[in-house]
PDB file of N, CA and C in Angstrom:
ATOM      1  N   UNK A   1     113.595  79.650  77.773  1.00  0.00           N
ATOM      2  CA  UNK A   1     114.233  80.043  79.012  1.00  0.00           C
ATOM      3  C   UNK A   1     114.992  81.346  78.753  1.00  0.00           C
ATOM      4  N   UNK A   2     114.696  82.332  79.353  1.00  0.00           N
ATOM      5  CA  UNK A   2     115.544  83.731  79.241  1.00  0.00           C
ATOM      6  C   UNK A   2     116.937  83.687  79.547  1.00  0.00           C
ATOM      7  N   UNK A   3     117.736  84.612  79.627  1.00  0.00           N
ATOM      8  CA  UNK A   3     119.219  84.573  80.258  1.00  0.00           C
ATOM      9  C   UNK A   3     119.367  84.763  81.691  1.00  0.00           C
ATOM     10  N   UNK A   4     118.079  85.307  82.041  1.00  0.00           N
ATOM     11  CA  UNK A   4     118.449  85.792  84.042  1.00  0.00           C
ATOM     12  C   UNK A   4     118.060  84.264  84.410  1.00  0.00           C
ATOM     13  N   UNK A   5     117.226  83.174  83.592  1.00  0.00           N
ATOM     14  CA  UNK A   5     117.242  81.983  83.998  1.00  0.00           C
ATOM     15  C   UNK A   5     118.396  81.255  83.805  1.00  0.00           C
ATOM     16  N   UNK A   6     118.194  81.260  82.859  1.00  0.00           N
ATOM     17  CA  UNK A   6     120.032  80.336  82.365  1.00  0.00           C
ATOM     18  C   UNK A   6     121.129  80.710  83.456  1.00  0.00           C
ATOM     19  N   UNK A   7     121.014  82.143  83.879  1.00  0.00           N
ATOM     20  CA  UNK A   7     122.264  82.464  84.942  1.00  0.00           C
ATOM     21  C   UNK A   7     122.506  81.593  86.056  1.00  0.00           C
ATOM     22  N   UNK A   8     120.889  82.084  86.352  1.00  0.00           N
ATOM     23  CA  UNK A   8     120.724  81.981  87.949  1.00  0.00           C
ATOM     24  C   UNK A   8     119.584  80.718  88.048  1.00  0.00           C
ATOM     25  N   UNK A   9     119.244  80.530  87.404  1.00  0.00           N
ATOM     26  CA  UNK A   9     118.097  79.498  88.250  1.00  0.00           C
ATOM     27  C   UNK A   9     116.594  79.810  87.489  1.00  0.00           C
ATOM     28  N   UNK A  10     115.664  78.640  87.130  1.00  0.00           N
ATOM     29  CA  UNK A  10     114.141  79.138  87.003  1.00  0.00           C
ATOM     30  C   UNK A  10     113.517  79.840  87.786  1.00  0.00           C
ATOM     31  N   UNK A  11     113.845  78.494  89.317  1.00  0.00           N
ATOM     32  CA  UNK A  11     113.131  79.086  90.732  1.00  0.00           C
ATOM     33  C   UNK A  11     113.927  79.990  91.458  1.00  0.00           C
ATOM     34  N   UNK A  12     115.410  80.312  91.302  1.00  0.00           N
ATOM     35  CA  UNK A  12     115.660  81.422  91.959  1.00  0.00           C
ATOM     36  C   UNK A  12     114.888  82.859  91.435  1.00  0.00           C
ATOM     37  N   UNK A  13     114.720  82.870  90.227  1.00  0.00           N
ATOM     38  CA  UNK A  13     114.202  84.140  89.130  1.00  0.00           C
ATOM     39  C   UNK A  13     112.115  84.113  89.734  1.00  0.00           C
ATOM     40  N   UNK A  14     112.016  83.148  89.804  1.00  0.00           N
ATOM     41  CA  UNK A  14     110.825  83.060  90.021  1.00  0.00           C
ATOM     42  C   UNK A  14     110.512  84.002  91.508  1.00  0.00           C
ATOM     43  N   UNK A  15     111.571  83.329  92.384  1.00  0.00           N
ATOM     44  CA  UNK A  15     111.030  83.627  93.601  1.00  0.00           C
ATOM     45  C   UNK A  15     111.439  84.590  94.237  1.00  0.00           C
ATOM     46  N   UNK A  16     112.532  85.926  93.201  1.00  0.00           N
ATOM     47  CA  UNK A  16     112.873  86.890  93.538  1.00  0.00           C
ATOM     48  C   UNK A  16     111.599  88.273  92.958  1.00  0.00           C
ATOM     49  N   UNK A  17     111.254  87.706  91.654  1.00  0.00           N
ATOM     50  CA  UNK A  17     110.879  88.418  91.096  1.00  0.00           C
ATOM     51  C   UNK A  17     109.325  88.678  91.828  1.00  0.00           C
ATOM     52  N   UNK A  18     108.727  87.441  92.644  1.00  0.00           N
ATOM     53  CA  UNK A  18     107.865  87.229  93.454  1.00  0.00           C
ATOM     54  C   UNK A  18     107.713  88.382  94.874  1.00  0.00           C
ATOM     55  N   UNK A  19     109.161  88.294  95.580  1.00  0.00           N
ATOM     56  CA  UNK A  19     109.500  88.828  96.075  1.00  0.00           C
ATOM     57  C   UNK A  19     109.416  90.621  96.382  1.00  0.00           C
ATOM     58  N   UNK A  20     110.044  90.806  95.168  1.00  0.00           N
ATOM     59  CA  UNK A  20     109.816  92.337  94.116  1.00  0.00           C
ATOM     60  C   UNK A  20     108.154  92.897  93.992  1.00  0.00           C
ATOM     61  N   UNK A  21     107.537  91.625  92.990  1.00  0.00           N
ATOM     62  CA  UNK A  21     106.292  91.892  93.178  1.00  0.00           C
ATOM     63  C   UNK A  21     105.150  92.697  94.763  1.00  0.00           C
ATOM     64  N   UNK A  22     105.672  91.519  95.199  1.00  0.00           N
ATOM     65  CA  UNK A  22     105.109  91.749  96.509  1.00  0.00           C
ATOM     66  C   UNK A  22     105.109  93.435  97.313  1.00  0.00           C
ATOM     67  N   UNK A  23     106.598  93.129  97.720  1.00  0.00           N
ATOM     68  CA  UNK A  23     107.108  94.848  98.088  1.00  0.00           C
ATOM     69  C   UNK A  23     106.668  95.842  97.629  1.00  0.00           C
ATOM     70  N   UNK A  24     106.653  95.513  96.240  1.00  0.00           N
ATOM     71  CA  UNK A  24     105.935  96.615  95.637  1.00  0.00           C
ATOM     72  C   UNK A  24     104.767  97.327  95.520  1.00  0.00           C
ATOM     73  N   UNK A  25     103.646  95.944  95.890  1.00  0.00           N
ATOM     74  CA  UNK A  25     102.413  95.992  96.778  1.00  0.00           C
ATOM     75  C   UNK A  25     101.975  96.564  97.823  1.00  0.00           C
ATOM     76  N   UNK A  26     103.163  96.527  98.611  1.00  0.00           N
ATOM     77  CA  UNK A  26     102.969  96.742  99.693  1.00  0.00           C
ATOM     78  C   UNK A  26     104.105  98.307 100.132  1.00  0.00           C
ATOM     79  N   UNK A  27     104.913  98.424  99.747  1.00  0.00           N
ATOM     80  CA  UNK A  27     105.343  99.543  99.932  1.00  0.00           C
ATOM     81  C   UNK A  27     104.434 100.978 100.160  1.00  0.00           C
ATOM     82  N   UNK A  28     103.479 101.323  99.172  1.00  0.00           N
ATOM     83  CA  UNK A  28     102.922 102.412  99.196  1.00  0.00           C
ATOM     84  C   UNK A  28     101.919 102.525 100.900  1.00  0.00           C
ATOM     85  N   UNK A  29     101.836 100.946 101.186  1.00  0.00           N
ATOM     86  CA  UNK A  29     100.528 101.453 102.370  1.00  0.00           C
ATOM     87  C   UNK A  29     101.376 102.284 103.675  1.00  0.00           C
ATOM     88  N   UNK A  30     103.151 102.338 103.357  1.00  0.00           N
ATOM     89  CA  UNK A  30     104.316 102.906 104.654  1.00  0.00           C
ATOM     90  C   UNK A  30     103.686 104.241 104.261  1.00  0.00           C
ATOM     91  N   UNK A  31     103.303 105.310 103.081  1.00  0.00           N
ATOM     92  CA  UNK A  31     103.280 106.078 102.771  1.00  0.00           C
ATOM     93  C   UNK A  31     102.187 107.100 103.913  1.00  0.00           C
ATOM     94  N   UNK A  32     103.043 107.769 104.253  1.00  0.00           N
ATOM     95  CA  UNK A  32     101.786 108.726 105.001  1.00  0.00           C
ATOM     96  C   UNK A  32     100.569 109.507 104.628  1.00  0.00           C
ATOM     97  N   UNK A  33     100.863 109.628 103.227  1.00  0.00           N
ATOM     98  CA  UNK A  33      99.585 109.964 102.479  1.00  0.00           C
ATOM     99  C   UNK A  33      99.161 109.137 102.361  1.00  0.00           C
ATOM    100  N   UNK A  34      99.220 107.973 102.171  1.00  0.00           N
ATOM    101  CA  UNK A  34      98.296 107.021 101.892  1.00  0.00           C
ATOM    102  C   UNK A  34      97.603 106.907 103.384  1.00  0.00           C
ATOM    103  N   UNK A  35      98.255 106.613 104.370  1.00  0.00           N
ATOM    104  CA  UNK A  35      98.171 106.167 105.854  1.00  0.00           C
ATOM    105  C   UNK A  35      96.683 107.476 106.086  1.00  0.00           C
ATOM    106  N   UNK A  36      97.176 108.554 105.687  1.00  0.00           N
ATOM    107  CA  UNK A  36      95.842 109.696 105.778  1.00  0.00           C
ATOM    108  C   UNK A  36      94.882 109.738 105.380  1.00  0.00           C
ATOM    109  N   UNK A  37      95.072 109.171 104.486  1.00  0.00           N
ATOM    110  CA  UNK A  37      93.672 109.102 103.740  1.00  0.00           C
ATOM    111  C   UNK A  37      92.075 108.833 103.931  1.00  0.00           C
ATOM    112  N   UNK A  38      91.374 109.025 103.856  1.00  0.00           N
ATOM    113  CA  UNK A  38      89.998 108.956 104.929  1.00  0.00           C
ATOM    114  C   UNK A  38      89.078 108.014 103.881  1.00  0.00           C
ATOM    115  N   UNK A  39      88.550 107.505 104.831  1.00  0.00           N
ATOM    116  CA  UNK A  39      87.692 105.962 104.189  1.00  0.00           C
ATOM    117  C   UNK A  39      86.212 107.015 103.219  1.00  0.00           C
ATOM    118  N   UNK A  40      85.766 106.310 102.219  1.00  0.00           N
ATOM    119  CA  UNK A  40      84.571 106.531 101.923  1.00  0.00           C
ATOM    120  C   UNK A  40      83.206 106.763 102.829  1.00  0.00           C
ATOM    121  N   UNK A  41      82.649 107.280 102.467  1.00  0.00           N
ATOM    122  CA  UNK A  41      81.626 107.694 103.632  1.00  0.00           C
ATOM    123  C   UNK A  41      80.697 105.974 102.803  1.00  0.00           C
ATOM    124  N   UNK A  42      79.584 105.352 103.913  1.00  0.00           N
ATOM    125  CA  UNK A  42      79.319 104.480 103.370  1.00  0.00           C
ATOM    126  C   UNK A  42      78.362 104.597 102.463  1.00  0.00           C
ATOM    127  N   UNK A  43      77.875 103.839 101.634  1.00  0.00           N
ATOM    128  CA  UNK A  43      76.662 103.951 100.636  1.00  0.00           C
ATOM    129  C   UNK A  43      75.586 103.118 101.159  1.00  0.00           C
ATOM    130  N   UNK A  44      74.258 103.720 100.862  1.00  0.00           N
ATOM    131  CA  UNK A  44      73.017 103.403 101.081  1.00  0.00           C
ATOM    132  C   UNK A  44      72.324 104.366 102.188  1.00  0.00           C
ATOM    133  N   UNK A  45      71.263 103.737 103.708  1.00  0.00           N
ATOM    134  CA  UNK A  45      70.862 104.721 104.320  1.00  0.00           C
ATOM    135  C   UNK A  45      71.539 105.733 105.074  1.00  0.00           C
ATOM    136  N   UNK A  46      73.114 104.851 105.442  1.00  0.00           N
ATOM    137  CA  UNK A  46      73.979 105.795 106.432  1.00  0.00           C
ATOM    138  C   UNK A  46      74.072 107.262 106.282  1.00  0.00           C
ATOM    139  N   UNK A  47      74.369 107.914 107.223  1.00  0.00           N
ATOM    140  CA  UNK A  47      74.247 109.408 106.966  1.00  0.00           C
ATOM    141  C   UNK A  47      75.727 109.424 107.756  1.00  0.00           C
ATOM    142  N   UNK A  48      76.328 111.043 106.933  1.00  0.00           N
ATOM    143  CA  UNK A  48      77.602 111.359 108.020  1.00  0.00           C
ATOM    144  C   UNK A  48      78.922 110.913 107.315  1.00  0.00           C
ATOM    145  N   UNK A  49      80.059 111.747 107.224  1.00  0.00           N
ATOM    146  CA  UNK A  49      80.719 111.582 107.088  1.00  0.00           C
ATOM    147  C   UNK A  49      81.677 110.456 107.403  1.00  0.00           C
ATOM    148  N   UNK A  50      82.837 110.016 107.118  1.00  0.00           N
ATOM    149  CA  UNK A  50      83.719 108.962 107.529  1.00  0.00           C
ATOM    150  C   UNK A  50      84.636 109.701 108.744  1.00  0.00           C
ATOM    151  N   UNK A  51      85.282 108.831 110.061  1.00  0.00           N
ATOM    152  CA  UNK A  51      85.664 109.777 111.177  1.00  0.00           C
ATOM    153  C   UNK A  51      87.023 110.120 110.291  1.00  0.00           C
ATOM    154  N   UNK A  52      87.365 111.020 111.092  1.00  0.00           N
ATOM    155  CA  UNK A  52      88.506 111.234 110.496  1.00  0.00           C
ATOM    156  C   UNK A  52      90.020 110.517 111.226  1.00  0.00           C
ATOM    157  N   UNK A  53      91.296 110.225 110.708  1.00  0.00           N
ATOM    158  CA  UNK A  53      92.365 109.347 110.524  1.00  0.00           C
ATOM    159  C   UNK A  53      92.490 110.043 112.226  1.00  0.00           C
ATOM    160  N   UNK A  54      93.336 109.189 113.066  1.00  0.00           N
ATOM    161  CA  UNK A  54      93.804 109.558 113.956  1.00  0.00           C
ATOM    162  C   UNK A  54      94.795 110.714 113.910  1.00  0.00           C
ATOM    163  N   UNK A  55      95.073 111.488 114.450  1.00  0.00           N
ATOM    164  CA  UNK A  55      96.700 112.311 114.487  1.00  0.00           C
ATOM    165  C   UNK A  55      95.844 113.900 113.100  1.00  0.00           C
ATOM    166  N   UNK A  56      94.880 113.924 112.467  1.00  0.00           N
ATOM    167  CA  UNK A  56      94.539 114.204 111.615  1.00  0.00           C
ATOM    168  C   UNK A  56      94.195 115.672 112.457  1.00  0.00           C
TER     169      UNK A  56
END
């Protein structure tokens, strides 16, 4: 058992650090560069570029 357990809790440590995880996941998709970014054109017979992002 570590010391941030011993402090606070197994499952409090568990379910913050869960927490953290997550956000962190998910933070970058707020990013407007990311938000811009333009899809792959598809693979195989398709022809043509991917449309481009709205507002773009």
């Amino acid at each position: 058992m570590g010391p941030l357990a011993r402090a606070y809790g197994g499952s409090r440590v568990v379910a913050v650090a869960g927490a953290v995880s997550a956000l962190a996941a998910v933070a970058p998709l707020a990013s407007g560069a990311v938000r811009g970014l333009r899809h792959a054109p598809p693979s195989g017979d398709a022809a043509g570029p991917a449309p481009a992002a709205p507002g773009a």
